[in-house]
N, C-alpha and C. Protein backbone atom coordinates (compact mmCIF):
# COMPACT_ATOMS: atom_id res chain seq x y z
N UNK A 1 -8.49 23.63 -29.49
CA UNK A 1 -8.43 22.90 -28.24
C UNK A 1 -7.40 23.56 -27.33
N UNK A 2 -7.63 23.83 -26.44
CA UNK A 2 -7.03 24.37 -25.10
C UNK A 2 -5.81 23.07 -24.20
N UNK A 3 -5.03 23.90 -23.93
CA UNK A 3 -4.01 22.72 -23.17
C UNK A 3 -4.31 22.13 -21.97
N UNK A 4 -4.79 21.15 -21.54
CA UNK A 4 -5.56 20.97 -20.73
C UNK A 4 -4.23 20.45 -19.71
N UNK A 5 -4.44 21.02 -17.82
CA UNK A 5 -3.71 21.50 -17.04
C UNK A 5 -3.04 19.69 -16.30
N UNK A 6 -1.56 19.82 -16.07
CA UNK A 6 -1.41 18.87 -15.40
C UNK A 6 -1.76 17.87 -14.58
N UNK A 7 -2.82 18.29 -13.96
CA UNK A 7 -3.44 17.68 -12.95
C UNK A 7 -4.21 17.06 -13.37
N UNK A 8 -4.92 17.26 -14.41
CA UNK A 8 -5.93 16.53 -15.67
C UNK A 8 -5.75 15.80 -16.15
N UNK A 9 -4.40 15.45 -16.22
CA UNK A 9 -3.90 13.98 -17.05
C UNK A 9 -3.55 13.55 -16.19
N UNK A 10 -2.95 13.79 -14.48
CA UNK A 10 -2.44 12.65 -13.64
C UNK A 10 -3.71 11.91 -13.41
N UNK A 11 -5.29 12.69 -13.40
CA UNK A 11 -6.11 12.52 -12.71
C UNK A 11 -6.78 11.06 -14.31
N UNK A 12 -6.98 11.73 -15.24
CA UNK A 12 -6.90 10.80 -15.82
C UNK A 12 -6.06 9.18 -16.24
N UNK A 13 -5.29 9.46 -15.77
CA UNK A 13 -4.01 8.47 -15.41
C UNK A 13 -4.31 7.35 -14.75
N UNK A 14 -4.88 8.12 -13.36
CA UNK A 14 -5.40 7.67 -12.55
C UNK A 14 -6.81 6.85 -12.59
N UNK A 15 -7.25 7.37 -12.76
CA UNK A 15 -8.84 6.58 -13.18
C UNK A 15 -8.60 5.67 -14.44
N UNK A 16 -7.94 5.80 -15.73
CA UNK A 16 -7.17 4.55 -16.50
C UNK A 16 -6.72 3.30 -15.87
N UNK A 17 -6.21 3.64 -14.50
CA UNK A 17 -5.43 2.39 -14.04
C UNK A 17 -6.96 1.75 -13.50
N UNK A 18 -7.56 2.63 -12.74
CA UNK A 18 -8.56 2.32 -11.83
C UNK A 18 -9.90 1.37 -13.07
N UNK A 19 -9.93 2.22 -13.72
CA UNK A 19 -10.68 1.02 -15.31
C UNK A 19 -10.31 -0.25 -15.37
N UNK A 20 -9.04 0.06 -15.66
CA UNK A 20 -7.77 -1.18 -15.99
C UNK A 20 -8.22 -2.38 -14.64
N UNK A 21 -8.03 -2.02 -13.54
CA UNK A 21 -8.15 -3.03 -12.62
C UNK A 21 -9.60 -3.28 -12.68
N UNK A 22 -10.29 -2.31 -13.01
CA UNK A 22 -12.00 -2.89 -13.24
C UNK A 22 -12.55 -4.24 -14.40
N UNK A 23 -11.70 -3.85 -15.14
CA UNK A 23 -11.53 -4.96 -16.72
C UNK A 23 -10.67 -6.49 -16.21
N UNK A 24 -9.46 -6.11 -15.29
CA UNK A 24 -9.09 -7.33 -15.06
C UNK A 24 -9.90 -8.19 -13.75
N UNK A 25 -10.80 -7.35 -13.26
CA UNK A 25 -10.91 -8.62 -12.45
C UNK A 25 -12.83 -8.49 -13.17
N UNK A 26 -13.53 -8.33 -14.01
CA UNK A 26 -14.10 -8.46 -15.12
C UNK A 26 -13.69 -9.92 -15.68
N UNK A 27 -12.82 -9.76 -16.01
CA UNK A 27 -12.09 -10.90 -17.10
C UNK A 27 -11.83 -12.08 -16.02
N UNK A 28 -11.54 -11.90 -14.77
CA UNK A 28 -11.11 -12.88 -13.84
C UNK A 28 -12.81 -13.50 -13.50
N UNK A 29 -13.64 -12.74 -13.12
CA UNK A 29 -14.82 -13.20 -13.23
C UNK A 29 -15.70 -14.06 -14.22
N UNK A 30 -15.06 -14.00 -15.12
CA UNK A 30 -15.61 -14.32 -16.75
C UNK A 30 -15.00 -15.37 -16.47
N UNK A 31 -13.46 -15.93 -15.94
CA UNK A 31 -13.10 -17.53 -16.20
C UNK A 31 -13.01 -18.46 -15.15
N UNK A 32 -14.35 -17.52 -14.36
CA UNK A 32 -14.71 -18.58 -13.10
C UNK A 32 -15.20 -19.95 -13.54
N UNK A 33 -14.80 -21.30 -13.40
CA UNK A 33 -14.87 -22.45 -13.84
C UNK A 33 -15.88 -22.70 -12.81
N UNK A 34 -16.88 -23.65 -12.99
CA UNK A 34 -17.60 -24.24 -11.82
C UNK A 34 -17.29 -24.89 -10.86
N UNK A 35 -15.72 -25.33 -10.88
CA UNK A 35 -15.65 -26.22 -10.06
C UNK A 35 -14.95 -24.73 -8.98
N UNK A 36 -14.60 -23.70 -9.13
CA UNK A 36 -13.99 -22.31 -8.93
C UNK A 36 -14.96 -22.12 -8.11
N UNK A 37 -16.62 -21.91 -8.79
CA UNK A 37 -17.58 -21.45 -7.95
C UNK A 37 -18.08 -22.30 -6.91
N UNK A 38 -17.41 -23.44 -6.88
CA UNK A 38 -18.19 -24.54 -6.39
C UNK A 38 -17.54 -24.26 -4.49
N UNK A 39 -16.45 -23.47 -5.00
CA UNK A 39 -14.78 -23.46 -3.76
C UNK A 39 -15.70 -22.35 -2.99
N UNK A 40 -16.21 -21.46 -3.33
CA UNK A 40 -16.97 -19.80 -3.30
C UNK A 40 -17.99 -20.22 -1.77
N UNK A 41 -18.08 -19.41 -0.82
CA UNK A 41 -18.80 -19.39 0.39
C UNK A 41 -20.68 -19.77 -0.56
N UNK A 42 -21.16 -20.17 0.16
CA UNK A 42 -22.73 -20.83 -0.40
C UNK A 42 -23.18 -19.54 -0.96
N UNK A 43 -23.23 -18.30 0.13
CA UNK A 43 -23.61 -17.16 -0.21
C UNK A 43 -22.83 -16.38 -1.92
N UNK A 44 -22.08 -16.39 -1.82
CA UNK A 44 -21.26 -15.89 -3.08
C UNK A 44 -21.68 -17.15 -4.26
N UNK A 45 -22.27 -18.35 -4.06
CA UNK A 45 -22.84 -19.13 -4.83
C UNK A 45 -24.01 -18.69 -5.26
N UNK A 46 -24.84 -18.46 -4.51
CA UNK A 46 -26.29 -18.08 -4.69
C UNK A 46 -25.98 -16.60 -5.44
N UNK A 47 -25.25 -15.83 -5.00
CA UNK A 47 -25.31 -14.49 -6.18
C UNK A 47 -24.95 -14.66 -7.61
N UNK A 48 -23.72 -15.65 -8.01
CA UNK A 48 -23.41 -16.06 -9.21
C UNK A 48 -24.47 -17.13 -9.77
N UNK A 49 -25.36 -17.32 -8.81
CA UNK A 49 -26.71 -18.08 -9.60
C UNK A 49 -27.82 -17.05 -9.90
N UNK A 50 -27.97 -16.38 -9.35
CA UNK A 50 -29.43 -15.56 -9.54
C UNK A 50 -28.60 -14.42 -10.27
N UNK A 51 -27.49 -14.36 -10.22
CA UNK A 51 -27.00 -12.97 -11.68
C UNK A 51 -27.38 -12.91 -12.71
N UNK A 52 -28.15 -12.18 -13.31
CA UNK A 52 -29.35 -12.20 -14.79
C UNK A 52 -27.58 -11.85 -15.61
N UNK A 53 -28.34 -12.77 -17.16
CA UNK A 53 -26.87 -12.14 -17.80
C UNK A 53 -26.60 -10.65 -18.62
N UNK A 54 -27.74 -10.11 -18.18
CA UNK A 54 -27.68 -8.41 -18.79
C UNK A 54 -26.88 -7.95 -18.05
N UNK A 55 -27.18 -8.45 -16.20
CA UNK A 55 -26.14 -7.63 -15.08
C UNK A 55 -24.32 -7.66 -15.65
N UNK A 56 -24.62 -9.13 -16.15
CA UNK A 56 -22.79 -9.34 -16.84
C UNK A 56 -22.48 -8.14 -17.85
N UNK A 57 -23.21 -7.90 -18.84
CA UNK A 57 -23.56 -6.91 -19.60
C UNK A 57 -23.21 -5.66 -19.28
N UNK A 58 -24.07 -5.46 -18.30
CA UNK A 58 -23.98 -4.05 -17.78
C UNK A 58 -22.42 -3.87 -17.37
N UNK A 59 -21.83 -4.89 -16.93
CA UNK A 59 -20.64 -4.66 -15.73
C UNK A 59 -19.75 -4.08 -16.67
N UNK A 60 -19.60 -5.14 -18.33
CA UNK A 60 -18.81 -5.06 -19.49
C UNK A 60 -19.05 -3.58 -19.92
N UNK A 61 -20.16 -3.52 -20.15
CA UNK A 61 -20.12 -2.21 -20.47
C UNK A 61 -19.22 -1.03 -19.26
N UNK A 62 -19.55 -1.24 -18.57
CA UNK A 62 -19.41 -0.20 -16.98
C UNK A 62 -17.48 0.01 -17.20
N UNK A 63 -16.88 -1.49 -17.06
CA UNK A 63 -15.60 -1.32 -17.30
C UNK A 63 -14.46 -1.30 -18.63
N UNK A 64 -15.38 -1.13 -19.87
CA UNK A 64 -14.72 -1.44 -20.87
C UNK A 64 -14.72 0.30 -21.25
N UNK A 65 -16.38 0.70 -21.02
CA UNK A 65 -16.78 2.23 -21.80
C UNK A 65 -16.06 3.01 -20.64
N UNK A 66 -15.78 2.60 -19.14
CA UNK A 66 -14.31 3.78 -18.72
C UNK A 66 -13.49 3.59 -18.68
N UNK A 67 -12.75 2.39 -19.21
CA UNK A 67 -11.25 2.24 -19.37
C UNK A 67 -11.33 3.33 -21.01
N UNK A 68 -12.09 3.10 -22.01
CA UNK A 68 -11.72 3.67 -23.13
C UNK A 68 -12.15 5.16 -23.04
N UNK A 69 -12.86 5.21 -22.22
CA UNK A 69 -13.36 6.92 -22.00
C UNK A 69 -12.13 7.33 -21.24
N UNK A 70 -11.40 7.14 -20.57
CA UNK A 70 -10.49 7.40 -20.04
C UNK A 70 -9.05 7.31 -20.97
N UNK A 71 -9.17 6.48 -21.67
CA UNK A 71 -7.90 6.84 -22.78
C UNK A 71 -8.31 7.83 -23.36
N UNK A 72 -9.82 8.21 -23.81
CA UNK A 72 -10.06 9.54 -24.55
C UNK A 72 -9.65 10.85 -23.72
N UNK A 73 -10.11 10.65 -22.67
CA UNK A 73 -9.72 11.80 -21.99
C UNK A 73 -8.04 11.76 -22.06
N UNK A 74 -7.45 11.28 -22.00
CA UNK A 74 -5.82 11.38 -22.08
C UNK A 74 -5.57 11.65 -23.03
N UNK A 75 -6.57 11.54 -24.39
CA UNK A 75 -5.90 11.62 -25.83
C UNK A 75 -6.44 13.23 -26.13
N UNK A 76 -8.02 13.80 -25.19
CA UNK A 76 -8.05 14.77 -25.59
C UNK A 76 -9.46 14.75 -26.34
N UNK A 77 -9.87 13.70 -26.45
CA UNK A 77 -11.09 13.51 -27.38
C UNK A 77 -12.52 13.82 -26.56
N UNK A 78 -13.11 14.14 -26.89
CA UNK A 78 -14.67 14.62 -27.25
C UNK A 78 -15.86 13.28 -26.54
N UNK A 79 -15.32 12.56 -27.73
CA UNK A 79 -15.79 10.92 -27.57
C UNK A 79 -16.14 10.68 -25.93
N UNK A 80 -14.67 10.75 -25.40
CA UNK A 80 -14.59 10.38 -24.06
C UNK A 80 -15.74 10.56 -23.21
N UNK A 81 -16.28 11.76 -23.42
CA UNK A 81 -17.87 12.10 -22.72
C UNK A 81 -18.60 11.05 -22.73
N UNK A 82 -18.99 10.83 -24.01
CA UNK A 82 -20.21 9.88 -24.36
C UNK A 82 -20.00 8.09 -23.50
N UNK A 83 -18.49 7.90 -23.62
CA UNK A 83 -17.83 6.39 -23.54
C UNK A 83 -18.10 6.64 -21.74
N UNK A 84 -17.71 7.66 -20.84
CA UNK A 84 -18.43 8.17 -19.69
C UNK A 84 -19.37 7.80 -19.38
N UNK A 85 -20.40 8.81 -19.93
CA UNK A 85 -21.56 8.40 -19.56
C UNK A 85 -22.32 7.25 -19.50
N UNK A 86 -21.73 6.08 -20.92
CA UNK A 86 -22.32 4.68 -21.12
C UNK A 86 -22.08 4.25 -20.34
N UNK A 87 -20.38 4.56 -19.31
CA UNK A 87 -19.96 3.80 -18.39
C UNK A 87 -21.03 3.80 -16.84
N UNK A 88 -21.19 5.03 -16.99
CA UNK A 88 -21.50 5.13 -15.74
C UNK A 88 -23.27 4.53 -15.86
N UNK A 89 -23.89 4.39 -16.83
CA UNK A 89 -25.05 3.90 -17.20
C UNK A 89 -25.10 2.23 -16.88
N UNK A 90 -23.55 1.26 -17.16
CA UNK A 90 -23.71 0.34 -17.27
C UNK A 90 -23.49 0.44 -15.56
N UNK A 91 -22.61 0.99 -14.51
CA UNK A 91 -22.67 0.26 -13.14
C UNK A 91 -23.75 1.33 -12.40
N UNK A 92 -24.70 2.01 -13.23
CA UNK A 92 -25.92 1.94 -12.59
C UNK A 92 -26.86 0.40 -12.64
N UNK A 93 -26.46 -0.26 -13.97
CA UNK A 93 -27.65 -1.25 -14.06
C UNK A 93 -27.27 -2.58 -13.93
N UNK A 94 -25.89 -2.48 -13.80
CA UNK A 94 -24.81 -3.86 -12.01
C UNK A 94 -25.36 -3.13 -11.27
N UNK A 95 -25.74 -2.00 -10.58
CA UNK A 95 -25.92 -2.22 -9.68
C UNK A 95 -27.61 -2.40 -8.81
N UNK A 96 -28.34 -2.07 -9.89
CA UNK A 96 -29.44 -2.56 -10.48
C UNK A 96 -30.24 -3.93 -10.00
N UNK A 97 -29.03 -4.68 -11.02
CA UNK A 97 -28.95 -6.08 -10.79
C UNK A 97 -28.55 -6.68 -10.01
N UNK A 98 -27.73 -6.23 -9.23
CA UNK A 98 -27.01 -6.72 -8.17
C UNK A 98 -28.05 -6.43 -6.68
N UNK A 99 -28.36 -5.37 -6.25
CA UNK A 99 -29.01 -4.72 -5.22
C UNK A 99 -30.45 -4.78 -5.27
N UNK A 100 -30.88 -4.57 -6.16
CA UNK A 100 -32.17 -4.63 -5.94
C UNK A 100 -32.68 -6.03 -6.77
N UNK A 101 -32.72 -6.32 -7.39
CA UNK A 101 -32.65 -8.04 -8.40
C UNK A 101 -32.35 -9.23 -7.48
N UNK A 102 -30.97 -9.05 -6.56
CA UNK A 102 -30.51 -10.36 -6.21
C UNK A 102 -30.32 -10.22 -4.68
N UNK A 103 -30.51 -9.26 -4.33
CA UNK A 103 -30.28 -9.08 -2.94
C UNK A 103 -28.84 -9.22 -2.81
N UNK A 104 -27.85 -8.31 -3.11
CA UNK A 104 -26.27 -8.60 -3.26
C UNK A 104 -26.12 -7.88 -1.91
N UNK A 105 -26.35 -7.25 -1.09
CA UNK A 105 -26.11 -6.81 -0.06
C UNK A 105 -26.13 -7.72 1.23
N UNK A 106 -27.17 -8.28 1.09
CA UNK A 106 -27.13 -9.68 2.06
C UNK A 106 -26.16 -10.42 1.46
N UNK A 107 -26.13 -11.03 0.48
CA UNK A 107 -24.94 -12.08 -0.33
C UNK A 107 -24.01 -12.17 -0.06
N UNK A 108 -23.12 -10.73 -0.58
CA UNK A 108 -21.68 -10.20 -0.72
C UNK A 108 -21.85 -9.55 0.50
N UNK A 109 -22.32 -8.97 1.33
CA UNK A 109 -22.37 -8.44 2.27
C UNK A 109 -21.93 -6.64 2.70
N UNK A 110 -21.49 -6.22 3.66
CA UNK A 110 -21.43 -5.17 3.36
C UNK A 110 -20.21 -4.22 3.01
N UNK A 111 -19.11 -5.11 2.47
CA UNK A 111 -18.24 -4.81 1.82
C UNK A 111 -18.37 -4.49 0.37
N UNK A 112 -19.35 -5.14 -0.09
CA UNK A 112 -19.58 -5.14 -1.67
C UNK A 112 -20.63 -3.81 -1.47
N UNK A 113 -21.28 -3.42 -0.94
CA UNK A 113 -21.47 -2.28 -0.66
C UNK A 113 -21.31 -1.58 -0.91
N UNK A 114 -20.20 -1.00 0.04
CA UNK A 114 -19.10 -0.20 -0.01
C UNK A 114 -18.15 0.18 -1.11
N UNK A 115 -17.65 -1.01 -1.41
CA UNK A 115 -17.22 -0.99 -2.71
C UNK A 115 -18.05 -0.25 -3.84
N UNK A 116 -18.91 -1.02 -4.52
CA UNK A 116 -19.89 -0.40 -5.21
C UNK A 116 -20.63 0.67 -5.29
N UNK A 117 -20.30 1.52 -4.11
CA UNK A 117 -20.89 3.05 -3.64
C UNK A 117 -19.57 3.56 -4.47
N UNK A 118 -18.29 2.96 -4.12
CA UNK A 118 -16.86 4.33 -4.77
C UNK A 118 -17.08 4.08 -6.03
N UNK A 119 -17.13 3.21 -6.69
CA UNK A 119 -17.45 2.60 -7.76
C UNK A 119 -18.44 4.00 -8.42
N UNK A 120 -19.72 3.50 -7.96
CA UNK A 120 -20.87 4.60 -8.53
C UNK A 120 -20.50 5.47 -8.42
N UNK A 121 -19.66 6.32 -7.28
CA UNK A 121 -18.68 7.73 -7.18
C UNK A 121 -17.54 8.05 -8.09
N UNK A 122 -17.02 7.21 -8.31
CA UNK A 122 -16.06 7.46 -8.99
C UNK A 122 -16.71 7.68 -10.78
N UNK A 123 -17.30 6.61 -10.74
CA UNK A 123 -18.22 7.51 -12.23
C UNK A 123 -19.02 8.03 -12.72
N UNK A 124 -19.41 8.94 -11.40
CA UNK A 124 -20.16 9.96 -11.38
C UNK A 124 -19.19 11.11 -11.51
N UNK A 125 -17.84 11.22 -10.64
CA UNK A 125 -16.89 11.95 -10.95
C UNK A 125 -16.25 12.02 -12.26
N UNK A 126 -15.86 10.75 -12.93
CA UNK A 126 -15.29 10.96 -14.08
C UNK A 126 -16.56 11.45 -14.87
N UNK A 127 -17.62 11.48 -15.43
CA UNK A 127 -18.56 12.14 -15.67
C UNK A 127 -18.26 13.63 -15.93
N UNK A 128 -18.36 14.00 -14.59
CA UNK A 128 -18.59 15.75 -14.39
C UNK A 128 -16.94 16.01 -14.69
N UNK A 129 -15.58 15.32 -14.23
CA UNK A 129 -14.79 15.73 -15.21
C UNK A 129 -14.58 15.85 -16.82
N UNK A 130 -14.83 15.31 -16.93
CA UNK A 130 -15.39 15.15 -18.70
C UNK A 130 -16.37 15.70 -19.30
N UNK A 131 -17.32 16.73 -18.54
CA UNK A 131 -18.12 17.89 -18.95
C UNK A 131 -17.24 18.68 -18.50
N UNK A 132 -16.15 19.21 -17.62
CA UNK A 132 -15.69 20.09 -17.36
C UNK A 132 -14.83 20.20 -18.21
N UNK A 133 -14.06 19.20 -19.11
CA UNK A 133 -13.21 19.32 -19.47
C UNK A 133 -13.30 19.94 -20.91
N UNK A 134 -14.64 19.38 -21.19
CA UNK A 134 -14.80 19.90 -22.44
C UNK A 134 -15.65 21.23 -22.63
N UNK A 135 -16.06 22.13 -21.60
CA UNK A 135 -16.63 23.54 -21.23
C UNK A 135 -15.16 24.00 -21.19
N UNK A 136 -14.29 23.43 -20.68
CA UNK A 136 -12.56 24.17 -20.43
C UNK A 136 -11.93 24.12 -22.17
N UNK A 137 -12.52 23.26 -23.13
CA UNK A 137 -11.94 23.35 -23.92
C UNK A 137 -10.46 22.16 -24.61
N UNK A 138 -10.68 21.55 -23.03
CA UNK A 138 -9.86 20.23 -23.09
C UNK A 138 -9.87 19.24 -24.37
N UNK A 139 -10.92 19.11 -24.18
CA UNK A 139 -11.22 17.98 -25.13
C UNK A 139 -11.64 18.77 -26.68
N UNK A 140 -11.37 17.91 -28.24
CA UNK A 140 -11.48 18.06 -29.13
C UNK A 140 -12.17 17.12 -29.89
């Protein structure tokens, strides 16, 4: 295994935290109480009603497989690829569910959008870093 270059671990660092805040507000979503959703604009009601529970699924997957693909990449591991790719598989199919399933664009409007475009960018990027890294020899 090759020493893989400074910038590679800030960058991984970076996208760890960016997981990290993906998982906590994951988890903040998960202990929405009804009387919570009940507080929620009508519109943000109607999306937490028509959300199929695979989309929940998908999301878990999306932020759990790049928070831990992202510790792999910091640790150097191989793995990390695969935990990548699942990730980026699961907020293809949030977004899936979200956009084309529930009409989340009208719903959430066009902030959630937006959001969900860096989202899909960003793990499309960690992706192709994590083939690069391991063509560089980074990973073991």
């Amino acid at each position: 295994m090759n020493a893989s270059p400074t910038w590679f671990k800030a960058v991984s660092v970076l996208a760890l935290l960016w997981n990290l805040l993906g998982c906590l507000a994951f988890a903040a979503d998960l202990r929405l109480t009804p009387d919570d959703l009940a507080k929620l604009p009508e519109a943000q009601q109607a999306l937490y009603a028509a959300r199929p529970a695979w989309a929940l699924a998908a999301t878990a997957t999306a932020v759990l497989g790049g928070a831990l693909g992202c510790l792999g990449l910091l640790f150097g591991k191989r793995w990390a690829q695969a935990l990548l790719w699942l990730s980026l598989l699961g907020i293809v199919a949030q977004d899936i569910g979200l956009f084309l399933l529930v009409d989340g664009a009208r719903l959430a409007g066009p902030a959630a959008v937006v959001m969900q475009s860096i989202v899909l960018l960003v793990g499309i990027g960690l992706v192709a870093l994590a083939r690069r890294a391991a063509a560089k020899g980074w990973l073991a």
